[in-house]
PDB file of N, CA and C in Angstrom:
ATOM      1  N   UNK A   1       0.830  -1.178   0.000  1.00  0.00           N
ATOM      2  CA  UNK A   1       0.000   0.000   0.000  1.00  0.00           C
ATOM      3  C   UNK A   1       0.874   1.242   0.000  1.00  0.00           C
ATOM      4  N   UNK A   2       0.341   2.219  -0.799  1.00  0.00           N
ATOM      5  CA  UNK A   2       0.941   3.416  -0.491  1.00  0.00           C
ATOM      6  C   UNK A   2       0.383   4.289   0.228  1.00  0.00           C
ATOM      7  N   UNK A   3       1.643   5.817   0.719  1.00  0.00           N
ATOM      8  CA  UNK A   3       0.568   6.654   1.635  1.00  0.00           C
ATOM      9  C   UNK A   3       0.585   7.554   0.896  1.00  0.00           C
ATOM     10  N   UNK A   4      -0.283   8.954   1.389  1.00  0.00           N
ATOM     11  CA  UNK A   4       0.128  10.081   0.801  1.00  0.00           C
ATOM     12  C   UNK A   4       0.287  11.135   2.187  1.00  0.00           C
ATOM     13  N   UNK A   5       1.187  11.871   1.944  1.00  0.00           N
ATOM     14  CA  UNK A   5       1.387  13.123   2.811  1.00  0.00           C
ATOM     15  C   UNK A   5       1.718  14.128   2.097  1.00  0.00           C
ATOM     16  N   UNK A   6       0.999  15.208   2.844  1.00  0.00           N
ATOM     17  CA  UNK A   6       0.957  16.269   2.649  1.00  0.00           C
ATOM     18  C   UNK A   6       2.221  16.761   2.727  1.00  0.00           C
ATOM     19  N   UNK A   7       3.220  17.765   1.685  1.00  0.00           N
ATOM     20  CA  UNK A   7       4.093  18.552   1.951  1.00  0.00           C
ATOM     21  C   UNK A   7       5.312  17.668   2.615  1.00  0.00           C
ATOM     22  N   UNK A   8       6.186  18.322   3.525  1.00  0.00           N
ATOM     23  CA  UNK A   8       6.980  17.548   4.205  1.00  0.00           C
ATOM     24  C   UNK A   8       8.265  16.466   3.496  1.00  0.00           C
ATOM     25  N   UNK A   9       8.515  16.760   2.383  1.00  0.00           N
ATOM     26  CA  UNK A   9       9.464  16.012   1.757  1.00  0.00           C
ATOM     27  C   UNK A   9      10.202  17.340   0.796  1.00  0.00           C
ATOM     28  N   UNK A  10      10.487  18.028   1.226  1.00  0.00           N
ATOM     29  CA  UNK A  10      11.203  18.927   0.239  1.00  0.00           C
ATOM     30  C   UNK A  10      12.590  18.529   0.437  1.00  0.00           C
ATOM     31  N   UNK A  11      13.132  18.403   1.312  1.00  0.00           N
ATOM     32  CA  UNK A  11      14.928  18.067   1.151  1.00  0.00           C
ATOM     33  C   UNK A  11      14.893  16.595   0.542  1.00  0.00           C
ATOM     34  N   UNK A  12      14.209  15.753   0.120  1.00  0.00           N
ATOM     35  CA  UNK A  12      14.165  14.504  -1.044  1.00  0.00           C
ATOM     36  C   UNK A  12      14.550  15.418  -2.258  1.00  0.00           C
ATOM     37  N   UNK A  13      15.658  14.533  -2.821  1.00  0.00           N
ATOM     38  CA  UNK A  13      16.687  14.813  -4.576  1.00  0.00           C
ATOM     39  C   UNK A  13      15.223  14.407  -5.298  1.00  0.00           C
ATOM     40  N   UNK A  14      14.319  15.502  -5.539  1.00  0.00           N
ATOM     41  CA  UNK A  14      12.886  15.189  -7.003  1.00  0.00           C
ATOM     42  C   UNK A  14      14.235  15.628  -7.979  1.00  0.00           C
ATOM     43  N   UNK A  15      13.483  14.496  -8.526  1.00  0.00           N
ATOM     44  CA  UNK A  15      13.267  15.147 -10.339  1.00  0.00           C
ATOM     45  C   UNK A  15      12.710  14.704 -11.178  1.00  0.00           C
ATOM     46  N   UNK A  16      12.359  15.037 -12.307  1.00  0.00           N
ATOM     47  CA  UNK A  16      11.553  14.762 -13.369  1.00  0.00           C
ATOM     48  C   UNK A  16      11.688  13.995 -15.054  1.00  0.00           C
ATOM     49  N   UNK A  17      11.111  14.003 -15.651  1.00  0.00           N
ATOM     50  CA  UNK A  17      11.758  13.386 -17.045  1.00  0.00           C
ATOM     51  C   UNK A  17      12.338  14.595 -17.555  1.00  0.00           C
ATOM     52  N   UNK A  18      13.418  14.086 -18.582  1.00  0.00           N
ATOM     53  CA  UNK A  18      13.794  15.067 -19.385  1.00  0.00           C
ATOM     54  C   UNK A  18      12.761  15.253 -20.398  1.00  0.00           C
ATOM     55  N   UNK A  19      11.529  14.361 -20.602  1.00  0.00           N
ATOM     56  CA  UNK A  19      10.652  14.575 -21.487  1.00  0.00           C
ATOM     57  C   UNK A  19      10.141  15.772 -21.362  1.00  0.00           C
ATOM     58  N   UNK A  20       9.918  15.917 -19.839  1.00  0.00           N
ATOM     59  CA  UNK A  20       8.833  17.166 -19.118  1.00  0.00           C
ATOM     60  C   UNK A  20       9.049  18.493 -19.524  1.00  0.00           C
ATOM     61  N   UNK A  21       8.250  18.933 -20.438  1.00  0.00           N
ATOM     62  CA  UNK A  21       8.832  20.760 -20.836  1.00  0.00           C
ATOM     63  C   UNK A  21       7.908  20.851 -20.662  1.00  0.00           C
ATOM     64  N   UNK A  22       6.417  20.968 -19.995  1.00  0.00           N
ATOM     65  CA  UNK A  22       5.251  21.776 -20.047  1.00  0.00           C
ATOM     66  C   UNK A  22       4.769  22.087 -18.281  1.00  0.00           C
ATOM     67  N   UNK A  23       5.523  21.673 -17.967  1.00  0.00           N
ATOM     68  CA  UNK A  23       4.858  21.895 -16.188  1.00  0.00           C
ATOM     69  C   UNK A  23       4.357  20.833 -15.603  1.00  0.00           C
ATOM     70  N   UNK A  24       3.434  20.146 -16.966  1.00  0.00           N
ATOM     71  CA  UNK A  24       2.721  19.062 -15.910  1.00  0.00           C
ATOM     72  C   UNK A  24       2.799  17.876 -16.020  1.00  0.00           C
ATOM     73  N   UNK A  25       4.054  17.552 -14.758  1.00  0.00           N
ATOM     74  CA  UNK A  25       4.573  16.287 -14.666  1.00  0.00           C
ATOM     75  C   UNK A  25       4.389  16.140 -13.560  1.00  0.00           C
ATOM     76  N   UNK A  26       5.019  14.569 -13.300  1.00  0.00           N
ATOM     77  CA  UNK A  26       5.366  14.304 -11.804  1.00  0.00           C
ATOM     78  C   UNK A  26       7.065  14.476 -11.735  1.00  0.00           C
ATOM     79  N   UNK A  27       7.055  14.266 -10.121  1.00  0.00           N
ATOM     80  CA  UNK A  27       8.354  14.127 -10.469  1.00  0.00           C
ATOM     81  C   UNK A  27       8.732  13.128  -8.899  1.00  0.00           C
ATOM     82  N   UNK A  28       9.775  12.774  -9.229  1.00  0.00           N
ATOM     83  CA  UNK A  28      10.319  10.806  -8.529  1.00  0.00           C
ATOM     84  C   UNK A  28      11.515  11.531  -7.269  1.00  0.00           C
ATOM     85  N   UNK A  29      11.241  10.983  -6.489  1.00  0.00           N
ATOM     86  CA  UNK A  29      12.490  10.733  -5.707  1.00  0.00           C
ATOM     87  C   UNK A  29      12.864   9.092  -4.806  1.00  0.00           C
ATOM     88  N   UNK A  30      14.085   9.081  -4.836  1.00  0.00           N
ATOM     89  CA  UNK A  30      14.502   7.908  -4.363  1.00  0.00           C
ATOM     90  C   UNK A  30      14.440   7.844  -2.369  1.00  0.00           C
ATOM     91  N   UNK A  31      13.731   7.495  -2.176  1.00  0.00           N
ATOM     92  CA  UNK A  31      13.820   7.145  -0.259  1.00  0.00           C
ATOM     93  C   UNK A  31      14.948   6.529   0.261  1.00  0.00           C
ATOM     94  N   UNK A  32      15.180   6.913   1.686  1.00  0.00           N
ATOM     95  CA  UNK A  32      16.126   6.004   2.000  1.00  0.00           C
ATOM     96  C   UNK A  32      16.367   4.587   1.989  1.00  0.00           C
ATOM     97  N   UNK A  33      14.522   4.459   2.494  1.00  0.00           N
ATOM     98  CA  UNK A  33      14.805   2.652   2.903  1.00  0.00           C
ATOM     99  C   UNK A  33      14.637   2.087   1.348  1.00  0.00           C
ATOM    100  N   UNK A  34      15.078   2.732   0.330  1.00  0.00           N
ATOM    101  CA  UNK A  34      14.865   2.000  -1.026  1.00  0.00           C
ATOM    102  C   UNK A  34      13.462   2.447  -1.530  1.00  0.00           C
ATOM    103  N   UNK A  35      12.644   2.837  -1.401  1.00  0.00           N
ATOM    104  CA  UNK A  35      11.431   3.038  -2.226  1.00  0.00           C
ATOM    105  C   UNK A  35      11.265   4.294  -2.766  1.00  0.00           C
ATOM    106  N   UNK A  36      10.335   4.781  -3.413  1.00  0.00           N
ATOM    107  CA  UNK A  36      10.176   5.619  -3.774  1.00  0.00           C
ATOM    108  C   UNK A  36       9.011   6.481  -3.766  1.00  0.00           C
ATOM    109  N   UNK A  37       9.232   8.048  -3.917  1.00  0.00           N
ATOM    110  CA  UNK A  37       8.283   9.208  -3.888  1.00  0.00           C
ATOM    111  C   UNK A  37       7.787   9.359  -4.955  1.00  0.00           C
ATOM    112  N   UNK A  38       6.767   9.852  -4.761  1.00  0.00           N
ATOM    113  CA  UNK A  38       5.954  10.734  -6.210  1.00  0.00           C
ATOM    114  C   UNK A  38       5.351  11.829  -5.717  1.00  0.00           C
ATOM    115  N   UNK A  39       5.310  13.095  -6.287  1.00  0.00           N
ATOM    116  CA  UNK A  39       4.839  14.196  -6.404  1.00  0.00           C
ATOM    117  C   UNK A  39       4.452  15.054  -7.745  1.00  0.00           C
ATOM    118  N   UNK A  40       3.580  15.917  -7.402  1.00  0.00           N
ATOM    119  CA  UNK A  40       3.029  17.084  -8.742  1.00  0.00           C
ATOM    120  C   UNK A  40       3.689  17.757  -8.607  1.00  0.00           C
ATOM    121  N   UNK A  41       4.925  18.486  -9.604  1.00  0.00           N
ATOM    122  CA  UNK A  41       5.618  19.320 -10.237  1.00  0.00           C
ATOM    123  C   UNK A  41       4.992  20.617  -9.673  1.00  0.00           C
ATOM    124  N   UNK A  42       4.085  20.654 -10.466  1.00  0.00           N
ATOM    125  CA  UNK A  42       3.273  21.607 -10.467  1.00  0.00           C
ATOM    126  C   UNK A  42       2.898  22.209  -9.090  1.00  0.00           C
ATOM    127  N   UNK A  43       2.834  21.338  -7.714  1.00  0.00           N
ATOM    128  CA  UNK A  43       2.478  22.260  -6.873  1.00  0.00           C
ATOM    129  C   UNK A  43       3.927  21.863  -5.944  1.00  0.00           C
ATOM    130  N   UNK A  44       4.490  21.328  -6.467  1.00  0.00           N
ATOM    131  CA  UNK A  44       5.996  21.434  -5.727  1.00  0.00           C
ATOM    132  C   UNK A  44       5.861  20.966  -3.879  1.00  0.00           C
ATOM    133  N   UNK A  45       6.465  21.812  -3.054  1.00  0.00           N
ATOM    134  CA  UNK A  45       6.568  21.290  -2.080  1.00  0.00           C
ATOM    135  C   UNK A  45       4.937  20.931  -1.361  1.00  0.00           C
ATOM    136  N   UNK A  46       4.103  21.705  -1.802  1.00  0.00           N
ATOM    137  CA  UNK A  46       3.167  21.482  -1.403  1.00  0.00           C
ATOM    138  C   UNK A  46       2.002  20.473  -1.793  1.00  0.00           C
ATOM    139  N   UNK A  47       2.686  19.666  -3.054  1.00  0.00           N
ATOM    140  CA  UNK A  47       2.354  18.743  -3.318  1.00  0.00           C
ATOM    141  C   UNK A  47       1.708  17.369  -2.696  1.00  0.00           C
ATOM    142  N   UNK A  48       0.875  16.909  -2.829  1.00  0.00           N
ATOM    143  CA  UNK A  48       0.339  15.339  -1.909  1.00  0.00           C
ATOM    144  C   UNK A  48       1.715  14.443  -2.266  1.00  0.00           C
ATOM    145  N   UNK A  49       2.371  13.441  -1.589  1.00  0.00           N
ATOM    146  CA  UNK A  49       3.774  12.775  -1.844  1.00  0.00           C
ATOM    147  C   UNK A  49       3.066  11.466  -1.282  1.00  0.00           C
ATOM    148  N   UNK A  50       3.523  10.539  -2.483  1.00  0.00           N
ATOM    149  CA  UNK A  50       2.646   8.734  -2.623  1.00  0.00           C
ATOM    150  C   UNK A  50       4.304   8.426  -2.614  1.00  0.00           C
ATOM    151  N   UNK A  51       4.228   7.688  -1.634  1.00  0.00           N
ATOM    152  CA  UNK A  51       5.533   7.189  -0.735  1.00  0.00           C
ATOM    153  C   UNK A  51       5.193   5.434  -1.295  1.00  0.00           C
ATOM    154  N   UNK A  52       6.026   4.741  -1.989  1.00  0.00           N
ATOM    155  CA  UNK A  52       6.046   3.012  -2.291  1.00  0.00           C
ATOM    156  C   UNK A  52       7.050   2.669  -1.697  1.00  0.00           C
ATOM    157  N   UNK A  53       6.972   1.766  -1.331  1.00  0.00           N
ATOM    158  CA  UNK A  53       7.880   0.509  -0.647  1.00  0.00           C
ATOM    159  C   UNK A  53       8.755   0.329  -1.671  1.00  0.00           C
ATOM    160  N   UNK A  54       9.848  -0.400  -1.965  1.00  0.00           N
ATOM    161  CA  UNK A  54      10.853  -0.696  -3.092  1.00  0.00           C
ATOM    162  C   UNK A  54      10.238  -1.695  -3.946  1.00  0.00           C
ATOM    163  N   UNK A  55       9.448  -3.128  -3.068  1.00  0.00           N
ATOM    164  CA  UNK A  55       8.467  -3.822  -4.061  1.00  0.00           C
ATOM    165  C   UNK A  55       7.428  -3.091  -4.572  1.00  0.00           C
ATOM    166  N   UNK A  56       6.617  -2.420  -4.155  1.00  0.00           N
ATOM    167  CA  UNK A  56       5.537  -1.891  -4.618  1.00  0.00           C
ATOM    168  C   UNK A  56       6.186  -0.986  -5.670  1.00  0.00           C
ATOM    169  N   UNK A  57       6.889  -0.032  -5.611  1.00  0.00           N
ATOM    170  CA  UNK A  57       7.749   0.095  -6.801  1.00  0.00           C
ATOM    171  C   UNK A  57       8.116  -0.349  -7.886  1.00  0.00           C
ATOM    172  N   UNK A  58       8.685  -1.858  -7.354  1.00  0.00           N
ATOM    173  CA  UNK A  58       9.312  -2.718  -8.797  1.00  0.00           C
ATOM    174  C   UNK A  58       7.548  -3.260  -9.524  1.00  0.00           C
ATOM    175  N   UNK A  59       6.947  -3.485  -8.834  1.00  0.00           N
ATOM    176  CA  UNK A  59       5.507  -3.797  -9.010  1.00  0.00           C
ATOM    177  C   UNK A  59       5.231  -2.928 -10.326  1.00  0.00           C
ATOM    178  N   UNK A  60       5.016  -1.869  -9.874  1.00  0.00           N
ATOM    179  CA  UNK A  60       4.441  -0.379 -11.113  1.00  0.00           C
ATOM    180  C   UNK A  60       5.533  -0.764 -11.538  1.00  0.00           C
ATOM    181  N   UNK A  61       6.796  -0.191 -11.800  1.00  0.00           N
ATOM    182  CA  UNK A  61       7.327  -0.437 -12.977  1.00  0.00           C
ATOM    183  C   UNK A  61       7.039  -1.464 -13.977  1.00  0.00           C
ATOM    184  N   UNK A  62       6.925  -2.919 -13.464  1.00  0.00           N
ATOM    185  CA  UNK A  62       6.963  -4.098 -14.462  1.00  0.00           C
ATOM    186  C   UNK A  62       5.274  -3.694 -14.929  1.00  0.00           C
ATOM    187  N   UNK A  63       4.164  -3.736 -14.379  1.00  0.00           N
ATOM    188  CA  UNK A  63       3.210  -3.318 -14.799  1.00  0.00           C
ATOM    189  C   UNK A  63       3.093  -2.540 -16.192  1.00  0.00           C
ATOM    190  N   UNK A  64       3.601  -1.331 -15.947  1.00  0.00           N
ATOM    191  CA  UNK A  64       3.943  -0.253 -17.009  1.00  0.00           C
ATOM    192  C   UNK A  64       5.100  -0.828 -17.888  1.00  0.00           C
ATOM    193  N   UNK A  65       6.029  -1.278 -18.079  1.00  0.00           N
ATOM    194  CA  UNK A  65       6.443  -2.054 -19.101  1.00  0.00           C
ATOM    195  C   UNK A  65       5.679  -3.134 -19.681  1.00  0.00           C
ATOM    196  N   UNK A  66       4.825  -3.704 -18.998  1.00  0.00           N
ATOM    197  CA  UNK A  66       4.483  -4.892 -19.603  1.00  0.00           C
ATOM    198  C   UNK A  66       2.986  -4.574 -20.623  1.00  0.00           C
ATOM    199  N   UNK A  67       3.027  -2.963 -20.474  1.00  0.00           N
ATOM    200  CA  UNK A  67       2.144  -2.555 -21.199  1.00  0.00           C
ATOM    201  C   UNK A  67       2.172  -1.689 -22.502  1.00  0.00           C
ATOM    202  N   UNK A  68       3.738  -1.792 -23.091  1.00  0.00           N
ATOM    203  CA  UNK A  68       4.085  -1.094 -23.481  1.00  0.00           C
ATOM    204  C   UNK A  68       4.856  -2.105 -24.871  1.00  0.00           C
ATOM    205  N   UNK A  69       3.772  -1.594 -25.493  1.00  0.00           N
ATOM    206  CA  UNK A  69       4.175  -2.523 -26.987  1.00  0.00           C
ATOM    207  C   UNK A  69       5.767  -2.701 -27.408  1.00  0.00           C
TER     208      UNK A  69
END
């Protein structure tokens, strides 16, 4: 399961795709215990932050590849 929190992750290394030129992206950071963040670009620190476990992670990734012709 993931959580979300409010704000509170601004010193996490975000960043985004190099695809992203329009504002509205997400953008990833790596956690300590191995998993990973997600946040809206767009509202930056004040963003909602969906915190995954490192499996729940590898999970979405293979998902999203395995959907991808």
């Amino acid at each position: 399961m993931t959580s979300s929190e409010f704000a509170g992750s601004p010193d996490l290394p975000w960043r985004a795709s190099s695809f992203c030129n329009n504002g509205s992206c997400v953008e990833v950071a790596r956690l300590p215990n191995g998993g990973m963040a997600v946040r809206d670009n767009k509202l930056g620190d004040d963003s909602p932050v969906l915190r995954f476990t490192p499996r729940e992670w590898e999970s979405f990734v293979e998902s999203v590849r395995s959907e991808i012709p």
